[in-house]
C-alpha atoms as a PDB file:
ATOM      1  CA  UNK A   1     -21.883   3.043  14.050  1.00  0.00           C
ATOM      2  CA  UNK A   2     -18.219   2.900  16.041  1.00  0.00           C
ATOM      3  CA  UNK A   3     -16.191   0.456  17.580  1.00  0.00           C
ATOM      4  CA  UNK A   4     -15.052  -1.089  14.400  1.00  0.00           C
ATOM      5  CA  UNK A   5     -11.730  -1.854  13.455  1.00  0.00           C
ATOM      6  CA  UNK A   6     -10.628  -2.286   9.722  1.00  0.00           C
ATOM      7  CA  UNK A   7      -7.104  -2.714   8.304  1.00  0.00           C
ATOM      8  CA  UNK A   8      -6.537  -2.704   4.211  1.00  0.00           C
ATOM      9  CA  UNK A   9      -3.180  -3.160   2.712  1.00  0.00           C
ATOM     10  CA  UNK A  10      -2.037  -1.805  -0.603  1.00  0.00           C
ATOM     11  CA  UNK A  11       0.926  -2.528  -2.167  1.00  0.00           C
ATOM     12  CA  UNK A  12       2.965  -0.583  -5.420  1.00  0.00           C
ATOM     13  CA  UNK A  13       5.081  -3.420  -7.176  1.00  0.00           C
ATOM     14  CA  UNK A  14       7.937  -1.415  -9.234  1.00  0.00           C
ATOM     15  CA  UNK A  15       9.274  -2.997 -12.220  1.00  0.00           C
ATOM     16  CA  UNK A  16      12.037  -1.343 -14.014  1.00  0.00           C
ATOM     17  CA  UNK A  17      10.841   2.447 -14.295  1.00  0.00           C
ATOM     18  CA  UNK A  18       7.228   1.586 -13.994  1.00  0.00           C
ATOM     19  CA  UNK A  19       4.385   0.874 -10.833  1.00  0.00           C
ATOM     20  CA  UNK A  20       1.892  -1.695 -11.217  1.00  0.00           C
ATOM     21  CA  UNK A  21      -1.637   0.317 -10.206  1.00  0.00           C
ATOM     22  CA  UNK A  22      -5.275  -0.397 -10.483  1.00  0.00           C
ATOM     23  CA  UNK A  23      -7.864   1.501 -11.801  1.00  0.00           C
ATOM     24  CA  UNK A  24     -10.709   0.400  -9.831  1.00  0.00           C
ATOM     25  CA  UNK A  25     -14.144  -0.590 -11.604  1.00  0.00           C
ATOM     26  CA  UNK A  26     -16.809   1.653 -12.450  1.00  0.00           C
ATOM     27  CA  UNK A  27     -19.090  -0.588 -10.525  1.00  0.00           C
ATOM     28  CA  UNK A  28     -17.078   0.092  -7.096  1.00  0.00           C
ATOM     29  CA  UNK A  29     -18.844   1.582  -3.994  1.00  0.00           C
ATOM     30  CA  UNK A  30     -14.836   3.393  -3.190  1.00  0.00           C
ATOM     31  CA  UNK A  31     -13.512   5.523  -5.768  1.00  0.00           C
ATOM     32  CA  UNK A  32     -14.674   3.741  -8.408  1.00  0.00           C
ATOM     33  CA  UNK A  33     -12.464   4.439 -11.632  1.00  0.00           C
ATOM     34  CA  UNK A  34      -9.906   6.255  -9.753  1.00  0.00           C
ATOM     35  CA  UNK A  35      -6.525   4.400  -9.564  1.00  0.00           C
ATOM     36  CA  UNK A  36      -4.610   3.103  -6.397  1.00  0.00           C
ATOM     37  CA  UNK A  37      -2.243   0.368  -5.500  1.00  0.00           C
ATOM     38  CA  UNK A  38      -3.132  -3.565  -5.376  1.00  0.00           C
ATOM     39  CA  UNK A  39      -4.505  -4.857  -2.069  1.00  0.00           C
ATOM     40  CA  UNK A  40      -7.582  -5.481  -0.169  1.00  0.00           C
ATOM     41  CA  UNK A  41      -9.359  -5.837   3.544  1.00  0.00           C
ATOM     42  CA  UNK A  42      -7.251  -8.336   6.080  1.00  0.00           C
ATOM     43  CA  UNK A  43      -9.677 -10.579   7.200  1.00  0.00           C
ATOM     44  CA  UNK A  44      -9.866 -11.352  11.015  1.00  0.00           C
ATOM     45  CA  UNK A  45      -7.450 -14.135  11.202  1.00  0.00           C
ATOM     46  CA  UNK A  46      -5.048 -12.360   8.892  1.00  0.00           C
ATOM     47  CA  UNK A  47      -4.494  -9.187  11.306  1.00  0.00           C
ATOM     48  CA  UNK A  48      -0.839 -10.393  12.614  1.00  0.00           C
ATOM     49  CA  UNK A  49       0.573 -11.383   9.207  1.00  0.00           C
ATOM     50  CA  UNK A  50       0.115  -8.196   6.567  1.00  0.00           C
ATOM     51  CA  UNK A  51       2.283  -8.874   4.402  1.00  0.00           C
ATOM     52  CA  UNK A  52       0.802 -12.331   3.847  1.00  0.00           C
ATOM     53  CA  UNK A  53      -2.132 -10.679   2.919  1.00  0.00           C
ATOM     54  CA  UNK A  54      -0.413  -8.330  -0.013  1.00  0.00           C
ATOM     55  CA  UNK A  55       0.508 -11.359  -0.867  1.00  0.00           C
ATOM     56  CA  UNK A  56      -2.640 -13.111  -1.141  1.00  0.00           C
ATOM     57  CA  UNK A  57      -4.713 -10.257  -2.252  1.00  0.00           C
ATOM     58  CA  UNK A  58      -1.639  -9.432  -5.126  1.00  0.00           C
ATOM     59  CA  UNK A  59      -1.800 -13.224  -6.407  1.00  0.00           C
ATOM     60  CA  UNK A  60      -5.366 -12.825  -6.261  1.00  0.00           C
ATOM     61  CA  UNK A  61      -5.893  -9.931  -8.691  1.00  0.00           C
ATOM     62  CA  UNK A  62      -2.664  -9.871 -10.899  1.00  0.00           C
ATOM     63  CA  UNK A  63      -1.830 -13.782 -10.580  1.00  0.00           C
ATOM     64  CA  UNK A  64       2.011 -12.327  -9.674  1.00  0.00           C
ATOM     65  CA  UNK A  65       3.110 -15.268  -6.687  1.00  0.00           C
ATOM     66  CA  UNK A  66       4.709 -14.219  -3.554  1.00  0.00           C
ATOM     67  CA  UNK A  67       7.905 -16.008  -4.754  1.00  0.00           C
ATOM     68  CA  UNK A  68       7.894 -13.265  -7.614  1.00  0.00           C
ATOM     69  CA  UNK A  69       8.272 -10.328  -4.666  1.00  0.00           C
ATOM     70  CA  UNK A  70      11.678  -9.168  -3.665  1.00  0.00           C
ATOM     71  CA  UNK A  71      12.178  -6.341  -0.757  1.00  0.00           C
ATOM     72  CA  UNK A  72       8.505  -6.069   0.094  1.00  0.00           C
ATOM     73  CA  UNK A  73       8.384  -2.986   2.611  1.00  0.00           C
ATOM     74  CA  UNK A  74       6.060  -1.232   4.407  1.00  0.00           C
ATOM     75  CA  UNK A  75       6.114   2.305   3.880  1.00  0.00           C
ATOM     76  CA  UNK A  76       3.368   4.302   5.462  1.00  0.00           C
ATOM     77  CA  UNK A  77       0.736   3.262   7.835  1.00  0.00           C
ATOM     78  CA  UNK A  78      -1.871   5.415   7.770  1.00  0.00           C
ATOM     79  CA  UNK A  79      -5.071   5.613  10.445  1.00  0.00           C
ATOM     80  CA  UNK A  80      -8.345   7.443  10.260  1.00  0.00           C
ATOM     81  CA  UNK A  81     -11.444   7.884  12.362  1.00  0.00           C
ATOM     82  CA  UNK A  82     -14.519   8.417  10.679  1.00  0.00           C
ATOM     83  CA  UNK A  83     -18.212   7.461  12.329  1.00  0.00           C
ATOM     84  CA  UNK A  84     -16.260   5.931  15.425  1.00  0.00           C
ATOM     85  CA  UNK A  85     -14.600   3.053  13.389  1.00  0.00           C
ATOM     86  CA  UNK A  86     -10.960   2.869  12.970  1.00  0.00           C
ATOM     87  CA  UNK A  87      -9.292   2.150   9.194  1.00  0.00           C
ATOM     88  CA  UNK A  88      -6.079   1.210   8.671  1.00  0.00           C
ATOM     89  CA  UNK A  89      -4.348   1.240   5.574  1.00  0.00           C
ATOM     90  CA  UNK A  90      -0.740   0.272   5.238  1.00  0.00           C
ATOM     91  CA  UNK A  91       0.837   0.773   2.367  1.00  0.00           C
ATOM     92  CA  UNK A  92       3.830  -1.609   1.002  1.00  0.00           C
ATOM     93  CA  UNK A  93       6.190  -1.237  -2.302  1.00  0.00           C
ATOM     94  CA  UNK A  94       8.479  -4.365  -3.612  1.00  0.00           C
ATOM     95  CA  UNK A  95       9.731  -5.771  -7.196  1.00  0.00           C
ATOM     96  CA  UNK A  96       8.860  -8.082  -9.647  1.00  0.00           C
ATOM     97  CA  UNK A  97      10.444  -8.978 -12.604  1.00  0.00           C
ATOM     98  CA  UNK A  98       7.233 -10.206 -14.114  1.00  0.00           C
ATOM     99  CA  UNK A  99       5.156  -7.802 -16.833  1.00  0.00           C
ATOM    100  CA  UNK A 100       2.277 -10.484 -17.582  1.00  0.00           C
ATOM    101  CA  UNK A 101      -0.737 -10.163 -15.046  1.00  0.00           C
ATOM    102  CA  UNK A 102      -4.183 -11.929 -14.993  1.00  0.00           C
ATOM    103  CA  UNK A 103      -7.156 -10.451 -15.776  1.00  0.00           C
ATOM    104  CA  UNK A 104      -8.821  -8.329 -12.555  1.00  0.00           C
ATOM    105  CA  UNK A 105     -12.253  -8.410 -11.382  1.00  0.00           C
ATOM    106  CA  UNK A 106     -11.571  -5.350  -9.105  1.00  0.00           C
ATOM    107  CA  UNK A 107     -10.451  -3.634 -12.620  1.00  0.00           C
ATOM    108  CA  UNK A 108      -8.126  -2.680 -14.853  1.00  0.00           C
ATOM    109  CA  UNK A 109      -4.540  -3.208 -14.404  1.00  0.00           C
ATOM    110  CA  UNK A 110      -1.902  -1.195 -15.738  1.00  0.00           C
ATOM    111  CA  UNK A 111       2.459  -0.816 -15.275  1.00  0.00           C
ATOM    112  CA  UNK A 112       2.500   2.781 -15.067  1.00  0.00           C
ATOM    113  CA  UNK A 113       5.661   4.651 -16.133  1.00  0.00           C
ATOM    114  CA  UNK A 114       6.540   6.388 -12.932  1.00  0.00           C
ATOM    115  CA  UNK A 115       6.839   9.741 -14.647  1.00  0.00           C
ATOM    116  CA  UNK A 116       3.315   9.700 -16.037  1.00  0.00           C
ATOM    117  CA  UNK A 117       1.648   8.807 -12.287  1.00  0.00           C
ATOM    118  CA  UNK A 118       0.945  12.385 -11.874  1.00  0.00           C
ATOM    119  CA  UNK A 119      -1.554  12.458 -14.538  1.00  0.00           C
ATOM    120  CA  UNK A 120      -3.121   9.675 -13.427  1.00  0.00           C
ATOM    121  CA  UNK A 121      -6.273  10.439 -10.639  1.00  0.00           C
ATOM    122  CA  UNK A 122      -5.422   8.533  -7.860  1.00  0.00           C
ATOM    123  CA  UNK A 123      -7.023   8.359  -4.367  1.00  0.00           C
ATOM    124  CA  UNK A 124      -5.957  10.959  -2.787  1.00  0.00           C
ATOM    125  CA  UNK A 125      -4.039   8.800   0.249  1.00  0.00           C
ATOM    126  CA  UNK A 126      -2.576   6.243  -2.707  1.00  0.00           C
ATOM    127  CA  UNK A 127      -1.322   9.535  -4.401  1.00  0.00           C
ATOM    128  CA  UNK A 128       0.517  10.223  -0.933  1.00  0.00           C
ATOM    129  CA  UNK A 129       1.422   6.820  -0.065  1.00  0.00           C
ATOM    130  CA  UNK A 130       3.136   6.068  -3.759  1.00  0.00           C
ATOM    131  CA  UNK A 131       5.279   9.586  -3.718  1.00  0.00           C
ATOM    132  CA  UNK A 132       7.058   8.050  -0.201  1.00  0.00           C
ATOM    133  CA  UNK A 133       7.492   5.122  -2.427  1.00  0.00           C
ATOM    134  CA  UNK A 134       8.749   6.636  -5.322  1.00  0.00           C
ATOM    135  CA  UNK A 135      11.079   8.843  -2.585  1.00  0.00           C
ATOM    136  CA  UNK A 136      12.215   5.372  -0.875  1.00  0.00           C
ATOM    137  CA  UNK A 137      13.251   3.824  -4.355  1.00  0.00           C
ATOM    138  CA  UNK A 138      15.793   6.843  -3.884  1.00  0.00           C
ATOM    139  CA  UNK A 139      17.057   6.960  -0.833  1.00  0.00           C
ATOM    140  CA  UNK A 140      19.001   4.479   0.942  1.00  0.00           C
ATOM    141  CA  UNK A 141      17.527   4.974   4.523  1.00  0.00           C
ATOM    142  CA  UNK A 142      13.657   5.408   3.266  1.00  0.00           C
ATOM    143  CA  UNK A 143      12.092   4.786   7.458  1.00  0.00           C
ATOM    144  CA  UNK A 144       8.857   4.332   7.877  1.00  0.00           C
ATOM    145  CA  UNK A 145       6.147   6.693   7.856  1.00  0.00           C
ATOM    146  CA  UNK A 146       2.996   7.070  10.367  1.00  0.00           C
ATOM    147  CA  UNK A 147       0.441   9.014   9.590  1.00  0.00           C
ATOM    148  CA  UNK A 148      -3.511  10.192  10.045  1.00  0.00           C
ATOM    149  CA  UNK A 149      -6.144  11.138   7.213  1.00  0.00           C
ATOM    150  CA  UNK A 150      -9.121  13.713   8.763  1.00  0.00           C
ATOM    151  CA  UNK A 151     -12.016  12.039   8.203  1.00  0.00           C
ATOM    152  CA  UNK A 152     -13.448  10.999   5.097  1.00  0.00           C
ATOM    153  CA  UNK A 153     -10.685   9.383   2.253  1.00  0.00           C
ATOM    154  CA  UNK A 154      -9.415  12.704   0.851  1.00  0.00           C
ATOM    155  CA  UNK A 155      -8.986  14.169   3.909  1.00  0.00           C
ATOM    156  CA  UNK A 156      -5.454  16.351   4.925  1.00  0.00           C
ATOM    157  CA  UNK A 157      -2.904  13.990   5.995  1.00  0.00           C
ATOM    158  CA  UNK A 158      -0.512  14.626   8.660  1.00  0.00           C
ATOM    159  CA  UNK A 159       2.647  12.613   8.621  1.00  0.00           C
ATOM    160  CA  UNK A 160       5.781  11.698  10.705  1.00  0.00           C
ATOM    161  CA  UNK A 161       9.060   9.492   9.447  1.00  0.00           C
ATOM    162  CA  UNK A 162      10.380   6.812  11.738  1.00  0.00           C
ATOM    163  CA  UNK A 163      14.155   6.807  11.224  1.00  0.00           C
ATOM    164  CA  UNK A 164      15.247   2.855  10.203  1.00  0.00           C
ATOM    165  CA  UNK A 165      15.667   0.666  13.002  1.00  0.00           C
ATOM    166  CA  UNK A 166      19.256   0.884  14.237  1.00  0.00           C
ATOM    167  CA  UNK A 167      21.654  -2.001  13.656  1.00  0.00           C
ATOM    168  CA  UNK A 168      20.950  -4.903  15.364  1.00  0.00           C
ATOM    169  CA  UNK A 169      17.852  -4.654  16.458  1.00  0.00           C
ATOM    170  CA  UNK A 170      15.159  -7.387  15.861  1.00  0.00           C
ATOM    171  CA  UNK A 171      11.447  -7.034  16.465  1.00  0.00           C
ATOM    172  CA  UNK A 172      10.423  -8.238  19.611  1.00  0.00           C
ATOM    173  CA  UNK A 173      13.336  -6.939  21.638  1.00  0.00           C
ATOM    174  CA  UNK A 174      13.936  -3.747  23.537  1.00  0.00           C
ATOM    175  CA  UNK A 175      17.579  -3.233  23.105  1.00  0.00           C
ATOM    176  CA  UNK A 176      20.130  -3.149  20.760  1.00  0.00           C
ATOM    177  CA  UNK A 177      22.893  -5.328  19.982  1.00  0.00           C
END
């Protein structure tokens, strides 16, 4: 193997005091009937637009629309190197207001209260990437967090926060305003 370059999103939609998580099918080469956040693989063409992928791959498996979203951020982005390919996984948490969701082929769908997650066994990155969210719901500068899993999901992930952009600044330019 090597060479290969795959990015996944995930996303953790909050509604009132509860997360909207998947427990992934039985029948699932990865983690099957563990539980993690709603996303999928970008495809090729998708690779400069992630967050129109959470929300394809959300409307996909939950039937929630992207106009049903509010404050859809990015919270971790989180790299690994395992048999010379490169995964990406970035991790996003938004709002809904709605509790109805389709039926899932990827599994079953659940709003978790947030203070039961812990019981729940998550994949072990998910686990890390929906504390930052939960900490971020709190916080009114959450940043941005970068981070790389050793090898293998389940590996030890090392971490670092980038502060919020400062005022002014837009993507694309160097300097602030």
């Amino acid at each position: 193997m090597g060479a290969g370059m795959n990015v996944y999103v995930a996303v953790f939609l909050f509604r009132k005091n509860r997360v909207l998580l998947l427990e992934r099918a039985s029948r699932k080469g990865f983690a099957p009937g563990r539980w993690t956040g709603v996303g999928g693989r970008a495809e090729p063409g998708e690779m400069d637009d992630l967050e129109a992928v959470v929300f394809r791959e959300v409307s996909e498996e939950t039937g929630i629309e992207a106009e049903e979203i509010r404050n859809l951020e990015i919270r971790i982005v989180l790299t690994r190197i395992e048999d010379g390919d490169l995964t990406t996984v970035v991790f996003f948490s938004g709002y809904t207001d709605r509790e109805s969701l389709d039926e899932c082929n990827e599994g079953r769908l659940q709003w978790v209260e947030v203070d039961r997650v812990d019981d729940l066994d998550l994949v072990e990155n998910a686990r890390y990437a929906l504390n930052l969210a939960l900490q971020a719901k709190e916080s009114a500068f959450p940043g941005l967090f970068l981070a790389v899993e050793e090898a293998g999901c389940g590996g030890a992930i090392r971490a670092v926060k980038v502060n919020p952009p400062v005022s002014g600044y837009s993507p694309g330019t160097r300097e602030t305003q």
